[in-house]
PDB file of N, CA and C in Angstrom:
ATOM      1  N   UNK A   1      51.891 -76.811 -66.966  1.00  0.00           N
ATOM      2  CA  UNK A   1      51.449 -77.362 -68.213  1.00  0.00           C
ATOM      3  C   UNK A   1      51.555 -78.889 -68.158  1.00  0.00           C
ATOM      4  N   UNK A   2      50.176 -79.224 -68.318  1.00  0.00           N
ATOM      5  CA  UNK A   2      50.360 -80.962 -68.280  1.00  0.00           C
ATOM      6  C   UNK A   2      51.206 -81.527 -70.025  1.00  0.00           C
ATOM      7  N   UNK A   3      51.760 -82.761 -69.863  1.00  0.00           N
ATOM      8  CA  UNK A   3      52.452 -83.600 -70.489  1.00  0.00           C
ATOM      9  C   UNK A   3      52.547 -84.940 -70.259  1.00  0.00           C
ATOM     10  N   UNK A   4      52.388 -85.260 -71.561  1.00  0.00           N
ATOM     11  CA  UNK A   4      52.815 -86.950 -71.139  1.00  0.00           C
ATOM     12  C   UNK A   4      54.217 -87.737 -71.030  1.00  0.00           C
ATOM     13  N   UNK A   5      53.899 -88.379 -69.682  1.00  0.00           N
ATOM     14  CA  UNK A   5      55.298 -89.047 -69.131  1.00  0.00           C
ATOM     15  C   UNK A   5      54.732 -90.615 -69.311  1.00  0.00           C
ATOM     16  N   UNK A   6      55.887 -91.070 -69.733  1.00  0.00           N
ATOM     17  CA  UNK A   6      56.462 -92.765 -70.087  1.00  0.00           C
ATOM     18  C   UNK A   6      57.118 -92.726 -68.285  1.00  0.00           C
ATOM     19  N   UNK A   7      56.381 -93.984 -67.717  1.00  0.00           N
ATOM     20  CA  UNK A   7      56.968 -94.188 -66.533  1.00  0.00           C
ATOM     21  C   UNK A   7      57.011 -95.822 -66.614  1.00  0.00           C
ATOM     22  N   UNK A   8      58.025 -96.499 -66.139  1.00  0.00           N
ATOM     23  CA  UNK A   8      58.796 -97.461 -66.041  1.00  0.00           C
ATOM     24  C   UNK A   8      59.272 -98.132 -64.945  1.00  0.00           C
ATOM     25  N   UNK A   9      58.823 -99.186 -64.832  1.00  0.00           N
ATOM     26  CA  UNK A   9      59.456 -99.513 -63.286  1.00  0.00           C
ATOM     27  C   UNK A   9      60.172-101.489 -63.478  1.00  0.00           C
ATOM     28  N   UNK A  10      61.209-101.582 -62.898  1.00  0.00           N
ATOM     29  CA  UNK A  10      61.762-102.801 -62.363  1.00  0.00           C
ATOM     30  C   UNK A  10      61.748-103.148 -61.138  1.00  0.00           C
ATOM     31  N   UNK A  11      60.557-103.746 -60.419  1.00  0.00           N
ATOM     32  CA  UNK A  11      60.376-103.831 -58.868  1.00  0.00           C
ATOM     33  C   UNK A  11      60.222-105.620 -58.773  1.00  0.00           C
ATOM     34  N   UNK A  12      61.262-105.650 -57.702  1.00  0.00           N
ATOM     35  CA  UNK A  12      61.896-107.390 -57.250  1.00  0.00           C
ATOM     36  C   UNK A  12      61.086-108.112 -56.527  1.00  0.00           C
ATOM     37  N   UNK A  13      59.809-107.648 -56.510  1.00  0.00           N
ATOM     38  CA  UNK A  13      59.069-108.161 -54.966  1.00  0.00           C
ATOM     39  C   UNK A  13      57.828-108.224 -55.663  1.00  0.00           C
ATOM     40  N   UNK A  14      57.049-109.089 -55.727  1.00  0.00           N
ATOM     41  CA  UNK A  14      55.500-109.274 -56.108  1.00  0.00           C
ATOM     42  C   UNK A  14      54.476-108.270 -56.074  1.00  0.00           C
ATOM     43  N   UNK A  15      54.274-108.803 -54.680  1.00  0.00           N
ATOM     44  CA  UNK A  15      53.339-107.328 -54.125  1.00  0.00           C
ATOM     45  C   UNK A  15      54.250-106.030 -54.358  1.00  0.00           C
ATOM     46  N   UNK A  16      54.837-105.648 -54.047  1.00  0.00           N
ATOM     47  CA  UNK A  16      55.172-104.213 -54.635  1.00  0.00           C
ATOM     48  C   UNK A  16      54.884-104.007 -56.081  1.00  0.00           C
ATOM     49  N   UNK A  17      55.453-104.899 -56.410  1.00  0.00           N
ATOM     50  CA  UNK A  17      55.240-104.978 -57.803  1.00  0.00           C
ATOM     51  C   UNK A  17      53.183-104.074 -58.464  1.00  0.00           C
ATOM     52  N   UNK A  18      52.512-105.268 -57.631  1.00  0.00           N
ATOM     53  CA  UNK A  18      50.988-105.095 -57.469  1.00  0.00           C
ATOM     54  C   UNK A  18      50.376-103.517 -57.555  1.00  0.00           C
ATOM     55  N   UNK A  19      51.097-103.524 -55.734  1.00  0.00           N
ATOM     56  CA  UNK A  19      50.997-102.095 -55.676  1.00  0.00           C
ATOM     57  C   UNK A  19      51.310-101.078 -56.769  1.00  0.00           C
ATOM     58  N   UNK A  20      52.282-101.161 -57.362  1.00  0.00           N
ATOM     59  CA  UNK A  20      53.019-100.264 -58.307  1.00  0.00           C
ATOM     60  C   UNK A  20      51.978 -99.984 -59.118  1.00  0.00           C
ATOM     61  N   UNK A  21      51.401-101.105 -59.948  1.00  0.00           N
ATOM     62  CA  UNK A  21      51.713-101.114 -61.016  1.00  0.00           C
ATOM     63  C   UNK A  21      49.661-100.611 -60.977  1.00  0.00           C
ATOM     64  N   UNK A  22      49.194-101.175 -59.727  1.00  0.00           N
ATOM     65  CA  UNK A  22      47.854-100.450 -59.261  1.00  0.00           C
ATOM     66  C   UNK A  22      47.605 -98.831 -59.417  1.00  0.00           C
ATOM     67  N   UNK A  23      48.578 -98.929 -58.613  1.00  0.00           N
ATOM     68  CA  UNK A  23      48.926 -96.946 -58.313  1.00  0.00           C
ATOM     69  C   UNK A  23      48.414 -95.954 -60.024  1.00  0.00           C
ATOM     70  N   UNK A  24      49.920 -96.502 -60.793  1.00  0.00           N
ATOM     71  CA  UNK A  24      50.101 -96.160 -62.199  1.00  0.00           C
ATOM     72  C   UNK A  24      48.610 -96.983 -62.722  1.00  0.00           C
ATOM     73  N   UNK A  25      47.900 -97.586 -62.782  1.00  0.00           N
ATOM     74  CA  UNK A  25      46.722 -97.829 -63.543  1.00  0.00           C
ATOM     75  C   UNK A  25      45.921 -96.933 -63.149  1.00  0.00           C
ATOM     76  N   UNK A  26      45.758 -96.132 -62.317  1.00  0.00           N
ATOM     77  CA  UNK A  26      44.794 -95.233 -61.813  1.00  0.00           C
ATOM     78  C   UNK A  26      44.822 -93.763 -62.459  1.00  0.00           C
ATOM     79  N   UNK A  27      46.465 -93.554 -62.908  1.00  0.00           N
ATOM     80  CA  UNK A  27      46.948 -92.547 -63.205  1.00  0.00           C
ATOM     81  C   UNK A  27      47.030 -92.125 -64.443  1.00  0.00           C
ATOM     82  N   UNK A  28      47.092 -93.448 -65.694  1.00  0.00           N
ATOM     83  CA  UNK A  28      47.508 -93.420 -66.971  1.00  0.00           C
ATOM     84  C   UNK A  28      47.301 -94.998 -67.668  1.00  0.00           C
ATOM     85  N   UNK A  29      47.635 -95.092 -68.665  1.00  0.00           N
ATOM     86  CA  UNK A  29      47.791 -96.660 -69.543  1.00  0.00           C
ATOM     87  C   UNK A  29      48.726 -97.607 -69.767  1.00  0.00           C
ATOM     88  N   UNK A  30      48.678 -98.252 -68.929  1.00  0.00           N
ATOM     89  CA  UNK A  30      49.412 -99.681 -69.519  1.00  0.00           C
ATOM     90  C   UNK A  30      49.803 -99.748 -70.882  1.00  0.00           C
ATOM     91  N   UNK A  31      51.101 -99.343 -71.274  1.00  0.00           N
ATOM     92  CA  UNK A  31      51.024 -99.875 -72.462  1.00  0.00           C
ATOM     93  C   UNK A  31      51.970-100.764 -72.864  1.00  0.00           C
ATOM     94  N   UNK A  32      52.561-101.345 -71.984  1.00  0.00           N
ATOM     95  CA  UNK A  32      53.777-102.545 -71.836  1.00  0.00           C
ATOM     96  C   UNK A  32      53.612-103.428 -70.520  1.00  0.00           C
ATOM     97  N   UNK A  33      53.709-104.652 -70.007  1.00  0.00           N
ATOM     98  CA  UNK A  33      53.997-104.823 -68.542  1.00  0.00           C
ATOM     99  C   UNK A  33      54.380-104.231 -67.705  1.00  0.00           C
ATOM    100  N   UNK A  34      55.102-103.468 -67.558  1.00  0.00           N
ATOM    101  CA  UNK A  34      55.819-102.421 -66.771  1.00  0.00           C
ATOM    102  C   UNK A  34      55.868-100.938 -67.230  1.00  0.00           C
ATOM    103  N   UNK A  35      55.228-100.748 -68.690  1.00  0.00           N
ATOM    104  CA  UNK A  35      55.193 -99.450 -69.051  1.00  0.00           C
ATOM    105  C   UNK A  35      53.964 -98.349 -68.908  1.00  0.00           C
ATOM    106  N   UNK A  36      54.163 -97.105 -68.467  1.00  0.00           N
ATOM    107  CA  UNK A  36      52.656 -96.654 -68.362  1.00  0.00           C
ATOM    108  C   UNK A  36      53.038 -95.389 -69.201  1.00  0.00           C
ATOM    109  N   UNK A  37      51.640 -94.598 -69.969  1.00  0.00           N
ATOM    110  CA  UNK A  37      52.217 -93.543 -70.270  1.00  0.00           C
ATOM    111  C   UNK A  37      50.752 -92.565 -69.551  1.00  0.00           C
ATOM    112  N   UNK A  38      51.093 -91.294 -68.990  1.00  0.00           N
ATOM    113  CA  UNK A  38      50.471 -90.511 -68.048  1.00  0.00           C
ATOM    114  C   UNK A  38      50.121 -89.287 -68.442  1.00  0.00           C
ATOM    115  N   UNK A  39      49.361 -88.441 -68.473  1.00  0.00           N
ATOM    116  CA  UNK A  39      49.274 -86.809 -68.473  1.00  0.00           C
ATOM    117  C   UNK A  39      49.032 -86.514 -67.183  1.00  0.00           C
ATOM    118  N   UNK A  40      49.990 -85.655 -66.963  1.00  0.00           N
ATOM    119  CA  UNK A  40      50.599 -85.015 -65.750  1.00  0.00           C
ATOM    120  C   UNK A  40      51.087 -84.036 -65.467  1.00  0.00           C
ATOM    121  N   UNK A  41      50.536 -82.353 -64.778  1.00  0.00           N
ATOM    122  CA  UNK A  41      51.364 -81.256 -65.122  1.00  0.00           C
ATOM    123  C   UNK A  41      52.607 -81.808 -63.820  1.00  0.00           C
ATOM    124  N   UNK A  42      53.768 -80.804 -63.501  1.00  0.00           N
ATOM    125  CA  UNK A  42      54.197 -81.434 -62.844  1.00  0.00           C
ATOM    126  C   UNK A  42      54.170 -81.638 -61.224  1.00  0.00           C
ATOM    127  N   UNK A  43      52.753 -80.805 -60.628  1.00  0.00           N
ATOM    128  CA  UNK A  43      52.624 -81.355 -59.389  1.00  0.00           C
ATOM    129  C   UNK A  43      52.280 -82.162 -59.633  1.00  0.00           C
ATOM    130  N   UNK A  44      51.569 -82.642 -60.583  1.00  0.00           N
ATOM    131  CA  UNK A  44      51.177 -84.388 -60.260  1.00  0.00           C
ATOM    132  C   UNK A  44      52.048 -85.109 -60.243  1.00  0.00           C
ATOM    133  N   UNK A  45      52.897 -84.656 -61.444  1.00  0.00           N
ATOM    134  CA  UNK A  45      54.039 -85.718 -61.222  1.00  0.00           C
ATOM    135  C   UNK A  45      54.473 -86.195 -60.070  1.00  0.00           C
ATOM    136  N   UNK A  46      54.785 -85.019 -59.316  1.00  0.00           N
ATOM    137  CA  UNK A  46      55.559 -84.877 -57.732  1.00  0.00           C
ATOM    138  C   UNK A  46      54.691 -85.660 -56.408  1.00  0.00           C
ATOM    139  N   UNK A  47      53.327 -85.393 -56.842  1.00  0.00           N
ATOM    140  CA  UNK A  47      52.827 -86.228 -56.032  1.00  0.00           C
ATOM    141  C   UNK A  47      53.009 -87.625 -56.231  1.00  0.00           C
ATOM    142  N   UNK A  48      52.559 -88.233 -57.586  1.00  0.00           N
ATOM    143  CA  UNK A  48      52.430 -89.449 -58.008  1.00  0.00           C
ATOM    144  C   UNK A  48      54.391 -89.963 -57.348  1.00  0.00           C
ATOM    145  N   UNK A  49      55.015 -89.237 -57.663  1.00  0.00           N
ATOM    146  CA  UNK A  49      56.070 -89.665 -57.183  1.00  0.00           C
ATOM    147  C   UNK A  49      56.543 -89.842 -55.613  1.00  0.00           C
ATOM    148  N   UNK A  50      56.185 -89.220 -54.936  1.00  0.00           N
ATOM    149  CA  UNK A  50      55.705 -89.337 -53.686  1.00  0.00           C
ATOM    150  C   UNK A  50      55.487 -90.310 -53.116  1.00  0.00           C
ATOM    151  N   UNK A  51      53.777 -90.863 -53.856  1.00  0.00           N
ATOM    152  CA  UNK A  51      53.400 -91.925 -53.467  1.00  0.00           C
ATOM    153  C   UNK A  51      53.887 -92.860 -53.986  1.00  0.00           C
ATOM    154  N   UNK A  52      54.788 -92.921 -55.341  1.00  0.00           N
ATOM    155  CA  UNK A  52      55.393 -94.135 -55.320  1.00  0.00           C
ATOM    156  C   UNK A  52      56.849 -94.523 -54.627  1.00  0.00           C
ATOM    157  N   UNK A  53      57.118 -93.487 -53.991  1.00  0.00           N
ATOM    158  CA  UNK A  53      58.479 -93.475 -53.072  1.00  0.00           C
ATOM    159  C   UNK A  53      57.986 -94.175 -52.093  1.00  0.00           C
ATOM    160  N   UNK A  54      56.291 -94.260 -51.590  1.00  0.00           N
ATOM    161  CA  UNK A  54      56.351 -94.881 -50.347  1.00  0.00           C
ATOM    162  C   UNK A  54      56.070 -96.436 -50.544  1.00  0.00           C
ATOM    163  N   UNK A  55      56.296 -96.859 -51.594  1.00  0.00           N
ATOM    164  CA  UNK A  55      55.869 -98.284 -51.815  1.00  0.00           C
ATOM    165  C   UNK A  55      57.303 -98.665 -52.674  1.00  0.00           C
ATOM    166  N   UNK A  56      58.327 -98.335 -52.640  1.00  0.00           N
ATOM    167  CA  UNK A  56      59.316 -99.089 -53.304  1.00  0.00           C
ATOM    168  C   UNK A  56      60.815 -99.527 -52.603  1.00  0.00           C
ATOM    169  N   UNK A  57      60.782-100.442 -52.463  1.00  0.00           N
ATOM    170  CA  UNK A  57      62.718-100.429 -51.944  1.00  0.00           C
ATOM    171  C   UNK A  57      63.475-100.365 -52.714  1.00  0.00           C
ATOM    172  N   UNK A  58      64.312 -98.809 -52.215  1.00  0.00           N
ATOM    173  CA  UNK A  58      65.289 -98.178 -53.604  1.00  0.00           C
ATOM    174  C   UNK A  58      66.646 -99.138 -53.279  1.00  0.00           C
ATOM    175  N   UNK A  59      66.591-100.023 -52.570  1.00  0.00           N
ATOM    176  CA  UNK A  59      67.587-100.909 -53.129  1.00  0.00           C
ATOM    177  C   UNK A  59      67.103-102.404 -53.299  1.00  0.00           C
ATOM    178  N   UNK A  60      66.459-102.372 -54.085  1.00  0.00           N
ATOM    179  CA  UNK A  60      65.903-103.467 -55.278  1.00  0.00           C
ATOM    180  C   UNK A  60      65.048-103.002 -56.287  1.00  0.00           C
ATOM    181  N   UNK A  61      64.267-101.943 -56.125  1.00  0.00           N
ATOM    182  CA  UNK A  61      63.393-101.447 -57.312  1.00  0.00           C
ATOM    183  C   UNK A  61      64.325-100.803 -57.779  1.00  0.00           C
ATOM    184  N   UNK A  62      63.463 -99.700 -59.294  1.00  0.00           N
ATOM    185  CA  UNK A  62      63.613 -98.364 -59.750  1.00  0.00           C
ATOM    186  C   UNK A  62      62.481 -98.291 -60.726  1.00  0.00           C
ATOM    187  N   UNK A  63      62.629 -97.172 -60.677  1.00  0.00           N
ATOM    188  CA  UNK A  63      61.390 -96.219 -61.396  1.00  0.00           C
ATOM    189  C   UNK A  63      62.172 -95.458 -62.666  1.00  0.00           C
ATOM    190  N   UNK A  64      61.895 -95.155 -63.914  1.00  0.00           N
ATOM    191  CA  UNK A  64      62.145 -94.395 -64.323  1.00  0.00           C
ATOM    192  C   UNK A  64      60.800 -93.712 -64.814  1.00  0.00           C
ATOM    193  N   UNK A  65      61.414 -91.997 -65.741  1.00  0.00           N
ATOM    194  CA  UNK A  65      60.538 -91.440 -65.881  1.00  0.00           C
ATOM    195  C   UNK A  65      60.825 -90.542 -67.532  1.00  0.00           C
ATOM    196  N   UNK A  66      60.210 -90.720 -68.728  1.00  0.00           N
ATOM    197  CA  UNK A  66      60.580 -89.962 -69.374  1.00  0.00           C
ATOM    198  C   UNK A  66      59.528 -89.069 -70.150  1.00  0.00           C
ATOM    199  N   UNK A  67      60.036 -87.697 -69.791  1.00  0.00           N
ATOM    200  CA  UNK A  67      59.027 -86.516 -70.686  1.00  0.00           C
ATOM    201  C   UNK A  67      59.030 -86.759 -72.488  1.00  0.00           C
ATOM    202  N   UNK A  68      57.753 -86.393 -72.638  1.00  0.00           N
ATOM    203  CA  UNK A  68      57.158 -86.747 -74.092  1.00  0.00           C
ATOM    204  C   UNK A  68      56.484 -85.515 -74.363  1.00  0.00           C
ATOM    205  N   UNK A  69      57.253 -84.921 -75.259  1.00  0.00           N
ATOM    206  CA  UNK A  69      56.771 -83.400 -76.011  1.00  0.00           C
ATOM    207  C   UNK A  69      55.167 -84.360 -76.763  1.00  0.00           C
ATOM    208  N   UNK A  70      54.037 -82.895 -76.897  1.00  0.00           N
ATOM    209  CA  UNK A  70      52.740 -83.717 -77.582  1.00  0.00           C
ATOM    210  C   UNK A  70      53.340 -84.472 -79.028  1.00  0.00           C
ATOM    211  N   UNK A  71      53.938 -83.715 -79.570  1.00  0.00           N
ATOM    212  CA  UNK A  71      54.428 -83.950 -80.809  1.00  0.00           C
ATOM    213  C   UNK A  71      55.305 -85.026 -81.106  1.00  0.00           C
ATOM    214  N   UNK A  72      56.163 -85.369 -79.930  1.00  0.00           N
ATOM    215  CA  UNK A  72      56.716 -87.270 -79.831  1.00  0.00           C
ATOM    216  C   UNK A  72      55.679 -87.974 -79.967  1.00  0.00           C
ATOM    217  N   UNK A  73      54.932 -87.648 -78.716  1.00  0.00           N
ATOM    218  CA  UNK A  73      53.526 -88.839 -78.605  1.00  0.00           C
ATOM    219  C   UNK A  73      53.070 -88.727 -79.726  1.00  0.00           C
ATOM    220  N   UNK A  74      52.221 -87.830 -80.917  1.00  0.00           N
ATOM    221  CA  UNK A  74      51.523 -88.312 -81.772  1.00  0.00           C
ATOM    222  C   UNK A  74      52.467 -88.890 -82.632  1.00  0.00           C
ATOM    223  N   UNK A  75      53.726 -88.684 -82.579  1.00  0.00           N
ATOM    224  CA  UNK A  75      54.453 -89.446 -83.576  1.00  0.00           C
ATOM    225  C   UNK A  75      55.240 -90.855 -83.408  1.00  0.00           C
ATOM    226  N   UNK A  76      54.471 -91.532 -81.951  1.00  0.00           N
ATOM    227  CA  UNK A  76      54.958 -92.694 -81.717  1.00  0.00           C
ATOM    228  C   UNK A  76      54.469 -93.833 -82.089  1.00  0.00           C
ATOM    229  N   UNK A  77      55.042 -95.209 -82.060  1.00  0.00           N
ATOM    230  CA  UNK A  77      54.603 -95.917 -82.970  1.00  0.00           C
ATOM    231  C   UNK A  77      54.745 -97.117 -82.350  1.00  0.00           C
ATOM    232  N   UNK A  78      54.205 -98.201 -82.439  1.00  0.00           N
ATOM    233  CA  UNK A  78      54.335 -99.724 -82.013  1.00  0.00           C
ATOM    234  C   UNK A  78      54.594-100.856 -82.731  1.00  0.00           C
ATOM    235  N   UNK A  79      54.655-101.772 -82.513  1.00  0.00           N
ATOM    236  CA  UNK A  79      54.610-103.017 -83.086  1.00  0.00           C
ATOM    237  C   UNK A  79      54.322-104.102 -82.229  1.00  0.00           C
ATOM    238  N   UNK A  80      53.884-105.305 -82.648  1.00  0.00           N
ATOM    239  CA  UNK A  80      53.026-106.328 -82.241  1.00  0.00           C
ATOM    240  C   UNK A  80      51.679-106.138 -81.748  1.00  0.00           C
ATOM    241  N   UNK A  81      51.613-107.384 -80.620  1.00  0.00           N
ATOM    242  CA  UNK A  81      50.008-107.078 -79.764  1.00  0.00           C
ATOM    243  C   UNK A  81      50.157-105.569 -79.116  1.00  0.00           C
ATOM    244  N   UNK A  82      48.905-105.182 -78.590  1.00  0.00           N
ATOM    245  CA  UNK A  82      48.109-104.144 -77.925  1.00  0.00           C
ATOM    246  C   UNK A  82      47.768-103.148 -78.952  1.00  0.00           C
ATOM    247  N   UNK A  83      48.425-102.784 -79.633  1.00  0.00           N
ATOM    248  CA  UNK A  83      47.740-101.365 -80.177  1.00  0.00           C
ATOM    249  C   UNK A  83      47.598-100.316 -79.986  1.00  0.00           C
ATOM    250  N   UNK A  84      46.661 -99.351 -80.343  1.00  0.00           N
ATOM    251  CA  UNK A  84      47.374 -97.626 -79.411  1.00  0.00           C
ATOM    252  C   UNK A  84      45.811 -98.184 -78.550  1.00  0.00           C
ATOM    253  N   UNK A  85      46.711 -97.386 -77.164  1.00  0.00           N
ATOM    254  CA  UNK A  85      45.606 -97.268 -75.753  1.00  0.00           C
ATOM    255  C   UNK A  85      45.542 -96.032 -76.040  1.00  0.00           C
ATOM    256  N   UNK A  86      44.667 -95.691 -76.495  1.00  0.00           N
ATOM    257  CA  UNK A  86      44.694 -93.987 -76.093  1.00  0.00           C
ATOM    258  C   UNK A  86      44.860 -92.970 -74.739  1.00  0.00           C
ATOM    259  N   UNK A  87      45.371 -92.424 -74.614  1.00  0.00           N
ATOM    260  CA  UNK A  87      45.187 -91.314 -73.425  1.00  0.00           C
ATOM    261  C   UNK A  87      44.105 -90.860 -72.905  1.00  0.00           C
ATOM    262  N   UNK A  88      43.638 -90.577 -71.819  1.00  0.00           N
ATOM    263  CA  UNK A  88      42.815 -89.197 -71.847  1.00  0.00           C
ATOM    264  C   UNK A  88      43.162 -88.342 -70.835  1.00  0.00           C
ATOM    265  N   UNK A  89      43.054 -87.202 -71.162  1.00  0.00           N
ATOM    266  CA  UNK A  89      43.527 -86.064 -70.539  1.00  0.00           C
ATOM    267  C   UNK A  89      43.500 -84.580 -71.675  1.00  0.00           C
ATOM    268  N   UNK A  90      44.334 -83.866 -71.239  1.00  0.00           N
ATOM    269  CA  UNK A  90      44.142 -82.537 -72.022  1.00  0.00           C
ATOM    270  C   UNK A  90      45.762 -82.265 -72.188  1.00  0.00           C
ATOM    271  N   UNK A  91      46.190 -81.428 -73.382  1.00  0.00           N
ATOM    272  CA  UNK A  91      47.353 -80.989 -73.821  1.00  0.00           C
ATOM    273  C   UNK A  91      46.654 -79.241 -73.497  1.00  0.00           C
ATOM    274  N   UNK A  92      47.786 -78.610 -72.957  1.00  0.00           N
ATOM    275  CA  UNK A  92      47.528 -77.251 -73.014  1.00  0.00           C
ATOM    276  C   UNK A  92      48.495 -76.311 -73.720  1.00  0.00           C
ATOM    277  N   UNK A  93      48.220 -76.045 -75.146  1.00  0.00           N
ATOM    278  CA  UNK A  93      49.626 -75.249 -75.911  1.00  0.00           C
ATOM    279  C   UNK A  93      49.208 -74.059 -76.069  1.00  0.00           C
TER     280      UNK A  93
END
């Protein structure tokens, strides 16, 4: 069952940084400098994680990752610039 994941990263190095943050634009939305949010059942996850294992040094980066029931996401909320990015993908309940 796909879901949306909030993924997060602190990476010390430019280009990695690049890379990273390339990878996750392909996958989901920018919705912070460093924040993406994704629909993903969880092989994707596993892959996407994968490939971001091969582009990070786990001693200077990290990644985090947090699951978002549909019902968080429609009930999340912002403030300041950007606005809602919408998703696209599919919820399957």
């Amino acid at each position: 069952m796909s879901r949306v994941w909030v993924v997060c990263y602190d990476i010390a190095d430019n280009r990695r940084r690049g890379l990273v943050a390339d990878l996750l634009e392909g996958h989901g939305v920018r919705v912070q400098e460093s924040v993406f949010e994704i629909i993903l059942d969880m092989r994707g996850l596993a892959r996407l994680r994968d490939e971001l294992r091969a582009l990070c040094d786990w001693s200077e980066d990290s990644l985090r990752y947090y699951p978002l029931c549909q019902h968080c996401h429609v009930d999340s909320s912002w403030q300041g610039r950007g606005g809602e990015k919408p998703l696209t993908g599919y919820f399957l309940v």
